[in-house]
C-alpha atoms as a PDB file:
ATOM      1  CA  UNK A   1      79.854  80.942  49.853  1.00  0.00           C
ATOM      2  CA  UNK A   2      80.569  79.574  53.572  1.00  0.00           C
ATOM      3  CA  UNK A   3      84.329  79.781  53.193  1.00  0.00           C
ATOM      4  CA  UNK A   4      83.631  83.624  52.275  1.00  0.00           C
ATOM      5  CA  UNK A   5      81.326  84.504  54.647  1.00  0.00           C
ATOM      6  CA  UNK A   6      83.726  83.151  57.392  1.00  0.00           C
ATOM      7  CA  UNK A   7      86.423  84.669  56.075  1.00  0.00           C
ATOM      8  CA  UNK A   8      84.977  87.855  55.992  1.00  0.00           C
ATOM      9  CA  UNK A   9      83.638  87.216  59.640  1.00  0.00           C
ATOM     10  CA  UNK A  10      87.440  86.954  60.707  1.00  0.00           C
ATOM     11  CA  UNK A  11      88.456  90.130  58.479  1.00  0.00           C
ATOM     12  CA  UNK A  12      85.790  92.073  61.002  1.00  0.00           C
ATOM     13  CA  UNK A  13      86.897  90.704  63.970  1.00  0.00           C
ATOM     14  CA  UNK A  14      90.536  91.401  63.235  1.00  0.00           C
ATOM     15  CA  UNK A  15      89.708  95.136  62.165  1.00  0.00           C
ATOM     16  CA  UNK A  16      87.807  95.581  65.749  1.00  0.00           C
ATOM     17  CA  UNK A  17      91.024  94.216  67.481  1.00  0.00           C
ATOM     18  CA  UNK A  18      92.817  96.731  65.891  1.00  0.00           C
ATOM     19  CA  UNK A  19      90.687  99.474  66.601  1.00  0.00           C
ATOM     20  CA  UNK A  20      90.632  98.627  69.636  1.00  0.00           C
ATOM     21  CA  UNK A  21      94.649  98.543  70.076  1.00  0.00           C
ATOM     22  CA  UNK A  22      94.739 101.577  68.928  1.00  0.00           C
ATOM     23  CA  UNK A  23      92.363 103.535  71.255  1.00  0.00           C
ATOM     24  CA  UNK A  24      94.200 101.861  73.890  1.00  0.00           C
ATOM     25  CA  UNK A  25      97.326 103.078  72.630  1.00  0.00           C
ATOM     26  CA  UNK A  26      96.074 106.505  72.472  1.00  0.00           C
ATOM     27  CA  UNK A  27      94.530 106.245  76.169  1.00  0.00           C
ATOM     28  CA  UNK A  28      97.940 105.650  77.486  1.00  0.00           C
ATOM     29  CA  UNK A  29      99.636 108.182  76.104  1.00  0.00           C
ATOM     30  CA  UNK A  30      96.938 110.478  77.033  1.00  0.00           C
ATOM     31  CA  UNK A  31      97.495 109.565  80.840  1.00  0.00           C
ATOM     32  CA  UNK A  32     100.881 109.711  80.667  1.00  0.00           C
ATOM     33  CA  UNK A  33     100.813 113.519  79.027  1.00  0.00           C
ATOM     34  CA  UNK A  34      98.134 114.121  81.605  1.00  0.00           C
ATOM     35  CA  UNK A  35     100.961 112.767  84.799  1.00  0.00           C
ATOM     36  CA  UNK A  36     103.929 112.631  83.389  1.00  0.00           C
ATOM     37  CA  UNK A  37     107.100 112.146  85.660  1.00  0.00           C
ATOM     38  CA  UNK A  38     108.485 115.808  86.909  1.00  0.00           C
ATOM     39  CA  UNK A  39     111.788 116.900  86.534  1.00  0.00           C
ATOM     40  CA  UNK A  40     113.699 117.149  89.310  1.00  0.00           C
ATOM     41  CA  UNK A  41     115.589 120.393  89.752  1.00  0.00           C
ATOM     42  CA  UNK A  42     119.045 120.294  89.659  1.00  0.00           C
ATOM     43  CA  UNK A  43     120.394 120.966  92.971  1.00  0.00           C
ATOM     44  CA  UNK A  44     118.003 118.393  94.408  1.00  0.00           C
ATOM     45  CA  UNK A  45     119.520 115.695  91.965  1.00  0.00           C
ATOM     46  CA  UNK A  46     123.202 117.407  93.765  1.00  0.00           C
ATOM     47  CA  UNK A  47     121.950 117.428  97.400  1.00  0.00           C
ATOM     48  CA  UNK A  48     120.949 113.659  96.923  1.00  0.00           C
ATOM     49  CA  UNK A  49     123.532 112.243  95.402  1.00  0.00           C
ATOM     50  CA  UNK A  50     125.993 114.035  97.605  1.00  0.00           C
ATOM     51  CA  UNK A  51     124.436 112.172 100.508  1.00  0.00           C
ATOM     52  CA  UNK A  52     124.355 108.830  98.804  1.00  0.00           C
ATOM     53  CA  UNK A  53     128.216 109.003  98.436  1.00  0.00           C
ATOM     54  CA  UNK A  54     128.871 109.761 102.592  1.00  0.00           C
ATOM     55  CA  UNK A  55     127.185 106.312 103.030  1.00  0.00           C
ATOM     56  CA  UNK A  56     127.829 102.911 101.944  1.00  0.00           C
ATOM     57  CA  UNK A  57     125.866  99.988 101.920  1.00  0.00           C
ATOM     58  CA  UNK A  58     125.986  96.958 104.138  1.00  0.00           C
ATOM     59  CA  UNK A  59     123.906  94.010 103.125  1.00  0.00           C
ATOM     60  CA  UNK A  60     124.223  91.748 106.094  1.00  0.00           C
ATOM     61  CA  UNK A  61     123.689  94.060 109.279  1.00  0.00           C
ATOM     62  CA  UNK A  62     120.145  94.767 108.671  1.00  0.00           C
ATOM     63  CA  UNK A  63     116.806  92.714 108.735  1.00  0.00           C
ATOM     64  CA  UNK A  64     116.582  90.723 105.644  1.00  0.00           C
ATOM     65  CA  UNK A  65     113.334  92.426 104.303  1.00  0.00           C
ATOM     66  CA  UNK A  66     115.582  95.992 103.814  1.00  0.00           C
ATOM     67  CA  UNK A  67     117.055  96.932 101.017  1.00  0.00           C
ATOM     68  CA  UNK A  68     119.175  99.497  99.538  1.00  0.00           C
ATOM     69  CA  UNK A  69     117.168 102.015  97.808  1.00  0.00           C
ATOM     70  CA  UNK A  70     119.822 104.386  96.506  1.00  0.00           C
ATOM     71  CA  UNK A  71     121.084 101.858  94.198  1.00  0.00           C
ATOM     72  CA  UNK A  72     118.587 103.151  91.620  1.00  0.00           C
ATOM     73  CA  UNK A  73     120.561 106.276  92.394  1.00  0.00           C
ATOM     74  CA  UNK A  74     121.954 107.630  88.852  1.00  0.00           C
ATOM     75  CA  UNK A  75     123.246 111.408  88.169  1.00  0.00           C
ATOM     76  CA  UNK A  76     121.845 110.135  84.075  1.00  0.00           C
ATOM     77  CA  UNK A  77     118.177 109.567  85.553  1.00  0.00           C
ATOM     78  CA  UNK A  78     115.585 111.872  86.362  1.00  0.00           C
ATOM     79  CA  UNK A  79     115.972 112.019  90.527  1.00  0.00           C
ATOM     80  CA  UNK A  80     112.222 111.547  90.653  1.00  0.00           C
ATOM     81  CA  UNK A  81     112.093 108.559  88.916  1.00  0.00           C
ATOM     82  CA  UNK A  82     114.409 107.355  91.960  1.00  0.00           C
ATOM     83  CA  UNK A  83     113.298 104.521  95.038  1.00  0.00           C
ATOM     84  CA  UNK A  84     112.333 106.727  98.365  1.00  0.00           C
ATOM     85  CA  UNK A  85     111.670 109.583  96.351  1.00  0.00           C
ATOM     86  CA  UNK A  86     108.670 111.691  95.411  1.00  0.00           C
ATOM     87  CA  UNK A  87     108.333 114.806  93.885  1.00  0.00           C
ATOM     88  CA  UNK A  88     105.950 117.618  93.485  1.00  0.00           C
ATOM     89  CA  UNK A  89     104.416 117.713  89.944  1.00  0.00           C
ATOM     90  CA  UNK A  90     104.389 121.265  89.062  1.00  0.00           C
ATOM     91  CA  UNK A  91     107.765 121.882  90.222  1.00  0.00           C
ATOM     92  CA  UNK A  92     109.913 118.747  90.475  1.00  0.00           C
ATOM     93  CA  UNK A  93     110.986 119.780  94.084  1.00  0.00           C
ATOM     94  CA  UNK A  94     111.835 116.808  95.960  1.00  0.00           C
ATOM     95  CA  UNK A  95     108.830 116.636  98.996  1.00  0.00           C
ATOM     96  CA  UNK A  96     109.378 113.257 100.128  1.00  0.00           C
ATOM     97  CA  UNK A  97     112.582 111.039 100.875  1.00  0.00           C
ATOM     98  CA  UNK A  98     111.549 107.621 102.653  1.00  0.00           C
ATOM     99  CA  UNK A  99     115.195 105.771 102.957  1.00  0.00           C
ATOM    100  CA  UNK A 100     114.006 103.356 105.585  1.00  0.00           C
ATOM    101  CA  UNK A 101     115.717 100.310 106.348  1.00  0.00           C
ATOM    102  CA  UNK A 102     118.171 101.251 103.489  1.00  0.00           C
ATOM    103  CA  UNK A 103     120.899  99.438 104.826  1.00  0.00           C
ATOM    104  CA  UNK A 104     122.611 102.627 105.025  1.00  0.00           C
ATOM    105  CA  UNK A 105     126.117 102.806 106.971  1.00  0.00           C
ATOM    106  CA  UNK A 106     127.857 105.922 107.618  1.00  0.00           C
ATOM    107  CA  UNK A 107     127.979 109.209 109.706  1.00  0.00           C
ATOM    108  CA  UNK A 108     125.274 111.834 109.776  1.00  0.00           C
ATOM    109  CA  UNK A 109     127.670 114.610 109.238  1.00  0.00           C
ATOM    110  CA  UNK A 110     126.350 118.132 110.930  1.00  0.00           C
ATOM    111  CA  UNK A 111     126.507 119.550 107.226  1.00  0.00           C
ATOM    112  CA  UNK A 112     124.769 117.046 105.774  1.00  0.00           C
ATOM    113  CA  UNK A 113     123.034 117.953 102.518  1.00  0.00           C
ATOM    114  CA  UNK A 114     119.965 116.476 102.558  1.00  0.00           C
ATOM    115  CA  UNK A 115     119.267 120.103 104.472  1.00  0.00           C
ATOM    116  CA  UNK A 116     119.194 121.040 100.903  1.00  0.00           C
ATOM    117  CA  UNK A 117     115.981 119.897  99.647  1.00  0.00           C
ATOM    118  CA  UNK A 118     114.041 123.085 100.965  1.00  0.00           C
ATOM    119  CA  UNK A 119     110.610 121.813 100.022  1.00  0.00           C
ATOM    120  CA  UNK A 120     110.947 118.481 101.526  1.00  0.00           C
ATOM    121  CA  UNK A 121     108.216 117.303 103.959  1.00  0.00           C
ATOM    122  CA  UNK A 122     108.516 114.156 104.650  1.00  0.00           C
ATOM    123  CA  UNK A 123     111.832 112.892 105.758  1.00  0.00           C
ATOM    124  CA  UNK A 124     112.251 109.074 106.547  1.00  0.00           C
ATOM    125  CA  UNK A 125     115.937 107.790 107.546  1.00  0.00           C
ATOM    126  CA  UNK A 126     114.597 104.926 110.160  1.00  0.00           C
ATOM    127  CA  UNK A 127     116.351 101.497 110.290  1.00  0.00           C
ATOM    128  CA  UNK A 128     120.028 102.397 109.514  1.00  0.00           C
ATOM    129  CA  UNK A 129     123.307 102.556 111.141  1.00  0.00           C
ATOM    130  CA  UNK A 130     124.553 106.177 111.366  1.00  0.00           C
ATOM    131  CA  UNK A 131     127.336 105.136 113.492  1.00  0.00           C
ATOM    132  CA  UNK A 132     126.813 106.776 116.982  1.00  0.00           C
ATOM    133  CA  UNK A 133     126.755 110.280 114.601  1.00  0.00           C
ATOM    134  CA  UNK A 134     124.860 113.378 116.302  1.00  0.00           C
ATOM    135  CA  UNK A 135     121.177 114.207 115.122  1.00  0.00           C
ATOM    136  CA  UNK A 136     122.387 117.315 112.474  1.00  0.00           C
ATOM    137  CA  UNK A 137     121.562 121.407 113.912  1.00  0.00           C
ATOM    138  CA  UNK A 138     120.576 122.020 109.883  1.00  0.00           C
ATOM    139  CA  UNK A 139     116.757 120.368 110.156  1.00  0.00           C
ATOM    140  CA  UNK A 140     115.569 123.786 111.081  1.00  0.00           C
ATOM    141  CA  UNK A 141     116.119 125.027 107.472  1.00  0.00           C
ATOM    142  CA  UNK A 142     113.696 122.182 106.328  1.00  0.00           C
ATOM    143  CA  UNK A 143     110.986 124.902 107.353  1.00  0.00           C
ATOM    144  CA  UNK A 144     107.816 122.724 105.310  1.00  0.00           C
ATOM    145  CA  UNK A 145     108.799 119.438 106.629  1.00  0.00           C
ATOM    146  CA  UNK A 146     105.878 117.664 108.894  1.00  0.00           C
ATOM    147  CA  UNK A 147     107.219 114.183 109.231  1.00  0.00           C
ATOM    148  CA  UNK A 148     110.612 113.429 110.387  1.00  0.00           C
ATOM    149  CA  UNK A 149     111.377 109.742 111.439  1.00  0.00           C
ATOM    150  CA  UNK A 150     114.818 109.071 112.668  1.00  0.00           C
ATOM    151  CA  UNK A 151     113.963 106.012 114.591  1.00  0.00           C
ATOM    152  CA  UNK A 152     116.140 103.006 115.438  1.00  0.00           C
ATOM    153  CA  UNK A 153     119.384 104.948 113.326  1.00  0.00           C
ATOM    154  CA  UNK A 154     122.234 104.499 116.249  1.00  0.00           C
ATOM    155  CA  UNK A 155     121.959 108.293 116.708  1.00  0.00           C
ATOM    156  CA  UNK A 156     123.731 109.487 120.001  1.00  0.00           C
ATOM    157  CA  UNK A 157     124.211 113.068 121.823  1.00  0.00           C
ATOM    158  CA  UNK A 158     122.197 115.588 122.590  1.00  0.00           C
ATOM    159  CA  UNK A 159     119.041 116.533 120.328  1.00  0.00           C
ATOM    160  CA  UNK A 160     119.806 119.749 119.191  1.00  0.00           C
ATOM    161  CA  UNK A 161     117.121 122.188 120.194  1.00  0.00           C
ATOM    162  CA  UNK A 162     116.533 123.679 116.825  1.00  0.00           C
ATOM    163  CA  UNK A 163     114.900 119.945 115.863  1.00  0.00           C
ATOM    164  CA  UNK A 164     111.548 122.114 117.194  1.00  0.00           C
ATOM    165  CA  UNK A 165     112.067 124.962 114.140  1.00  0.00           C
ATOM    166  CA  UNK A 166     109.926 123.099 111.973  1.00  0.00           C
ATOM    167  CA  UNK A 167     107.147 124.828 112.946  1.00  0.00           C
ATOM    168  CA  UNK A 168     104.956 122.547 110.890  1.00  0.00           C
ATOM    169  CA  UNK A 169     105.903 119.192 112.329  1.00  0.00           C
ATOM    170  CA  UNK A 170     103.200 116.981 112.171  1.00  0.00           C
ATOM    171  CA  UNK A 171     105.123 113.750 113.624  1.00  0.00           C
ATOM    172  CA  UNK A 172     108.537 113.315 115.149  1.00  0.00           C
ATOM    173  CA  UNK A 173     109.870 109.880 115.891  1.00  0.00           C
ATOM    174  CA  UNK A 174     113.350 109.905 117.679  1.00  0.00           C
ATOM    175  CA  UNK A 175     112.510 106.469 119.183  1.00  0.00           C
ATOM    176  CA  UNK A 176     114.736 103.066 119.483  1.00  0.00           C
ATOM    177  CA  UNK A 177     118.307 105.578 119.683  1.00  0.00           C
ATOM    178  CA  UNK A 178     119.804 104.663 123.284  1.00  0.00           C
ATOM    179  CA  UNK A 179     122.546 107.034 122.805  1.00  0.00           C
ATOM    180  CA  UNK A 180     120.251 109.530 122.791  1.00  0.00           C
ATOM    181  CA  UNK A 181     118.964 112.159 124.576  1.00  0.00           C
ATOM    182  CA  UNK A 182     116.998 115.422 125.337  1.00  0.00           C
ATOM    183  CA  UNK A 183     118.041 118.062 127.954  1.00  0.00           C
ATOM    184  CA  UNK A 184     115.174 120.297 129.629  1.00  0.00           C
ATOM    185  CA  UNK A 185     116.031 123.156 127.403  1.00  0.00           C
ATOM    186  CA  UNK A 186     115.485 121.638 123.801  1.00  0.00           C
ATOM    187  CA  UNK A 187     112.544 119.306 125.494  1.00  0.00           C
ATOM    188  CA  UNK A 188     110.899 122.799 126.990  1.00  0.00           C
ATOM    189  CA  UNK A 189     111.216 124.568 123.394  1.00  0.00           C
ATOM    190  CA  UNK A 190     109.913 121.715 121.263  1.00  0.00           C
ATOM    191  CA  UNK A 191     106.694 121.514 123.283  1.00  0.00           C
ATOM    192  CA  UNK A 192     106.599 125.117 123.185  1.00  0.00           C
ATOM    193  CA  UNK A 193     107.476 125.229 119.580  1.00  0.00           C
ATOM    194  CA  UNK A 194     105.416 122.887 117.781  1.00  0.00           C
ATOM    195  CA  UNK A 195     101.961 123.693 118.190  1.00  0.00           C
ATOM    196  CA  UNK A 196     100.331 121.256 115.574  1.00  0.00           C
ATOM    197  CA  UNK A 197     102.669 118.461 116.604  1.00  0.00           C
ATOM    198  CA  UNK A 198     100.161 114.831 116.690  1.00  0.00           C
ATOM    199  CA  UNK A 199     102.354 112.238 116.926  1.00  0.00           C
ATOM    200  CA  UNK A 200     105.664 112.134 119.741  1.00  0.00           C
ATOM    201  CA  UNK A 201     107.488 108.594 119.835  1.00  0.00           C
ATOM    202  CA  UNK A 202     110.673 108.999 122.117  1.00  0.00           C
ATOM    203  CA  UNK A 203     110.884 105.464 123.443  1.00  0.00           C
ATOM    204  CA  UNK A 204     114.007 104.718 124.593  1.00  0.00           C
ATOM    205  CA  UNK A 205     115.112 108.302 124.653  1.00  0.00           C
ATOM    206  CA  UNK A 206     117.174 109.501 127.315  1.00  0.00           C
ATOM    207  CA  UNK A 207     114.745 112.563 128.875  1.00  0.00           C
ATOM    208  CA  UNK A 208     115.682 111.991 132.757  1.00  0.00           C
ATOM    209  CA  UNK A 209     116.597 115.891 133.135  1.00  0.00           C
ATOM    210  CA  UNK A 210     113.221 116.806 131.486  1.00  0.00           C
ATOM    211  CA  UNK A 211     111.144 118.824 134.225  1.00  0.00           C
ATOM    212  CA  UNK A 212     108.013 116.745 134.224  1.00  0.00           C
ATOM    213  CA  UNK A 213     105.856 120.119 134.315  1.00  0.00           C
ATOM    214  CA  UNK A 214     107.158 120.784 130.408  1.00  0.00           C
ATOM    215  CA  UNK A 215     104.992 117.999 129.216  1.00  0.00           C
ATOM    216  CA  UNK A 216     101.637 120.524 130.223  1.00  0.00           C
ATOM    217  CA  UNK A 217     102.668 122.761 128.006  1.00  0.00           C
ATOM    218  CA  UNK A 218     102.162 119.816 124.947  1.00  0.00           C
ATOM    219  CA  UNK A 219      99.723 120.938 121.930  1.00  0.00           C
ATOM    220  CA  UNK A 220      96.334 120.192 122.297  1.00  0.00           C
ATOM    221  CA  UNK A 221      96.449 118.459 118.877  1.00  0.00           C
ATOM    222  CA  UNK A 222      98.616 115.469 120.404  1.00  0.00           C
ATOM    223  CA  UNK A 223      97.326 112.342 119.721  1.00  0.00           C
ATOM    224  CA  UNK A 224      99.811 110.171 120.000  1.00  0.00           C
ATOM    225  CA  UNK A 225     102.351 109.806 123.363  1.00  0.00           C
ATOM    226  CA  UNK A 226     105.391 107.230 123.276  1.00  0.00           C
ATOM    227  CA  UNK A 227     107.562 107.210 125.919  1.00  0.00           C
ATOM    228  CA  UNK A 228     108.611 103.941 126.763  1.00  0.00           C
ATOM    229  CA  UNK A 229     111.753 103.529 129.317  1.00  0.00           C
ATOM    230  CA  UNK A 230     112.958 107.107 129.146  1.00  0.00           C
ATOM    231  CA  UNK A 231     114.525 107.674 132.437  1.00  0.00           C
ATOM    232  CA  UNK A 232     111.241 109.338 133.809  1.00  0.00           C
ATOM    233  CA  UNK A 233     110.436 110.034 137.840  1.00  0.00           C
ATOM    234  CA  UNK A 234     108.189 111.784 139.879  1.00  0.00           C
ATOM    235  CA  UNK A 235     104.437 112.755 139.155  1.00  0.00           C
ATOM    236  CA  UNK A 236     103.603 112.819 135.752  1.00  0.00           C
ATOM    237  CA  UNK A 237     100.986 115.541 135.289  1.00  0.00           C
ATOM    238  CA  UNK A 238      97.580 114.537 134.472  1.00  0.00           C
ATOM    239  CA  UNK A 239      96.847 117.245 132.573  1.00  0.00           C
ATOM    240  CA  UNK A 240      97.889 115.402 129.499  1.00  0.00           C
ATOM    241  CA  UNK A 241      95.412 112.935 130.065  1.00  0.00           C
ATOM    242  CA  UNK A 242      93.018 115.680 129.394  1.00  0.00           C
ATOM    243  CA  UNK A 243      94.001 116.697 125.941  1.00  0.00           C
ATOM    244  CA  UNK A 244      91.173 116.381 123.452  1.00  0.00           C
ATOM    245  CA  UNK A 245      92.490 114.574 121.201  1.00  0.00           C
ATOM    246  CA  UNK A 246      95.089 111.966 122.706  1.00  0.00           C
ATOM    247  CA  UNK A 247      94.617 108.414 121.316  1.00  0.00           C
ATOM    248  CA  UNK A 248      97.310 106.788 122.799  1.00  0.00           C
ATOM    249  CA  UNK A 249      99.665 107.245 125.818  1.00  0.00           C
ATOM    250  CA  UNK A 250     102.598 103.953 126.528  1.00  0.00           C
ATOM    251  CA  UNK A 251     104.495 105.395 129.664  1.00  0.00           C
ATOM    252  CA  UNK A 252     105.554 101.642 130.243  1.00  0.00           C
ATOM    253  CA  UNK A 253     109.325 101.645 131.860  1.00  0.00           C
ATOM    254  CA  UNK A 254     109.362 104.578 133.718  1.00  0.00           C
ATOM    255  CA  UNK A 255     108.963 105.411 137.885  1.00  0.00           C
ATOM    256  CA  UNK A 256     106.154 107.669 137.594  1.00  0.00           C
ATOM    257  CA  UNK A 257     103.268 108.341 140.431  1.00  0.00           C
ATOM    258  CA  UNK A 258     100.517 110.626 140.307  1.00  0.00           C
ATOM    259  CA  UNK A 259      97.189 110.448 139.217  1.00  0.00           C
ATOM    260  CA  UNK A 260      95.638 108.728 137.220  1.00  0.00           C
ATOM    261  CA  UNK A 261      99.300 106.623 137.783  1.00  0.00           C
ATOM    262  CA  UNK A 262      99.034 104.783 141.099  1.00  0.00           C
ATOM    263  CA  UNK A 263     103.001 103.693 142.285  1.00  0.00           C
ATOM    264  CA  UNK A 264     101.947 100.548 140.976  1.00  0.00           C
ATOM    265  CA  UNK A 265     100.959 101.417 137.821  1.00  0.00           C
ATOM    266  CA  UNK A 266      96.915 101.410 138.158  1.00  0.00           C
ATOM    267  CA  UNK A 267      94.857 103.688 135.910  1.00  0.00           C
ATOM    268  CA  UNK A 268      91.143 103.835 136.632  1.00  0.00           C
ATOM    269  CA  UNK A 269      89.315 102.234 134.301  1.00  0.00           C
ATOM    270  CA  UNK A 270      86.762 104.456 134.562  1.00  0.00           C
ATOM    271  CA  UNK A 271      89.021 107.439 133.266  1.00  0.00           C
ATOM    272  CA  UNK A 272      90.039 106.762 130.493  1.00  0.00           C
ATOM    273  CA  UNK A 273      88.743 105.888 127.027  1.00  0.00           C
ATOM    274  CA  UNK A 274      91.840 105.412 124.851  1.00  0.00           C
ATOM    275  CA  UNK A 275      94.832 103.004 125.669  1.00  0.00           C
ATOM    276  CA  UNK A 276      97.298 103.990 128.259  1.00  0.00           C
ATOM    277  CA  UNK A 277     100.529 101.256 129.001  1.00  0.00           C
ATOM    278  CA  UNK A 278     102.791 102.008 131.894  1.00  0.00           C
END
């Protein structure tokens, strides 16, 4: 009577585990009905690919933590389903592309057809070697993007002044390209242009022709300032100081006077309530 009583016991315990498989089986494919992956629309897929094949890869002139993300790049896959990129559910329009420290090697060609992907807003091409290529005119068409981080890319010329079209730029990092650099026109027409722009990193950019007077005419939404060893001289105008929302100011490199800058770099410690480096 034991031996049936325990092997009824095990019967009921092996039913439950069942059960139990099963509900989990059915949860699962209930979340993945509820998210499932979008597709992405064919000319995205085109527009990517197309850029993957202008580059190549190099696996030994970048920091060891990069890493090529396009590899998982395959015309038989669903683009969303791809490293660095995100799409929007309900459409499968590609929104983000984060190709950081990609170890990509090639030129940035002036047609370049990641100008393609019209609903993309968040662009991220930091950390690769574009060979001394130009910043591309075609960003402008990118009318939803908000982030665009070209930082540290061995990017050269002039930034083209239709880089300030985006009229929804949240954040615009240009920093860490030495070949670069901004002339008074395109620097006057970004700060005109982009009037919820919260985050400027330029370090490193030439702006030496930039009249210092453009930077008054900076959103109020700035928060973030970066503009380490960019050729600046004269007074910088402390009107930027006053912003209502600035965080963060590094002016560190530069031969600026004027207050709050003494010539030898004091600011008053009484001023100021958010970190300023010069």
């Amino acid at each position: 009577m034991g031996k049936f009583i325990w092997l009824c016991q095990i019967r009921s315990l092996l039913f439950v585990l069942f059960l139990l498989s099963v509900v989990d089986c059915c949860l699962s494919l209930s979340s993945s009905s509820l998210n499932p992956t979008p597709s992405c629309l064919p000319e995205d897929t085109s527009a990517l690919l197309q850029f993957k094949n202008t580059m190549s890869i190099d696996d030994y002139a970048f920091f060891s933590y990069c890493y090529p993300k396009t590899n998982t790049w395959n015309e038989s896959t669903n683009c969303c389903s791809w490293e660095g990129v995100t799409c929007e559910k309900a459409t499968g329009q590609v929104i983000s592309l984060d190709l950081s420290c990609s170890k990509l090697v090639g030129s940035l060609s002036p047609n370049t057809t990641l100008v393609r992907l019209r609903g993309l807003k968040r662009l991220d091409l930091s950390l690769n070697d574009f060979g001394a290529s130009s910043i591309p005119s075609g960003f402008n068409q990118l009318v939803s993007l908000t982030h665009l981080n070209l930082s540290g890319s061995y990017l050269s010329g002039s930034v083209p002044s239709d880089i300030s079209l985006p009229s929804k730029l949240i954040s615009l990092d240009l920093s860490r390209n030495y070949l670069l650099e901004f002339d008074s026109h395109s620097f006057d027409m970004l700060t005109r242009n982009l009037s919820k722009l919260e985050n400027l990193l330029l370090d490193w950019v030439n702006i030496s022709d930039v009249v210092l007077t453009s930077f008054m005419n900076l959103t109020s939404s700035l928060k973030c300032l970066s503009l380490e060893r960019c050729g600046l001289q004269g007074d910088f105008p402390s009107e930027i100081f006053q912003l209502g929302y600035l965080e963060y100011v590094d002016l560190s490199g530069n031969s600026l006077t004027g207050f709050p800058l003494s010539p030898i770099g004091v600011v008053p410690s009484n001023f100021l309530t958010f970190p300023v480096i010069i």
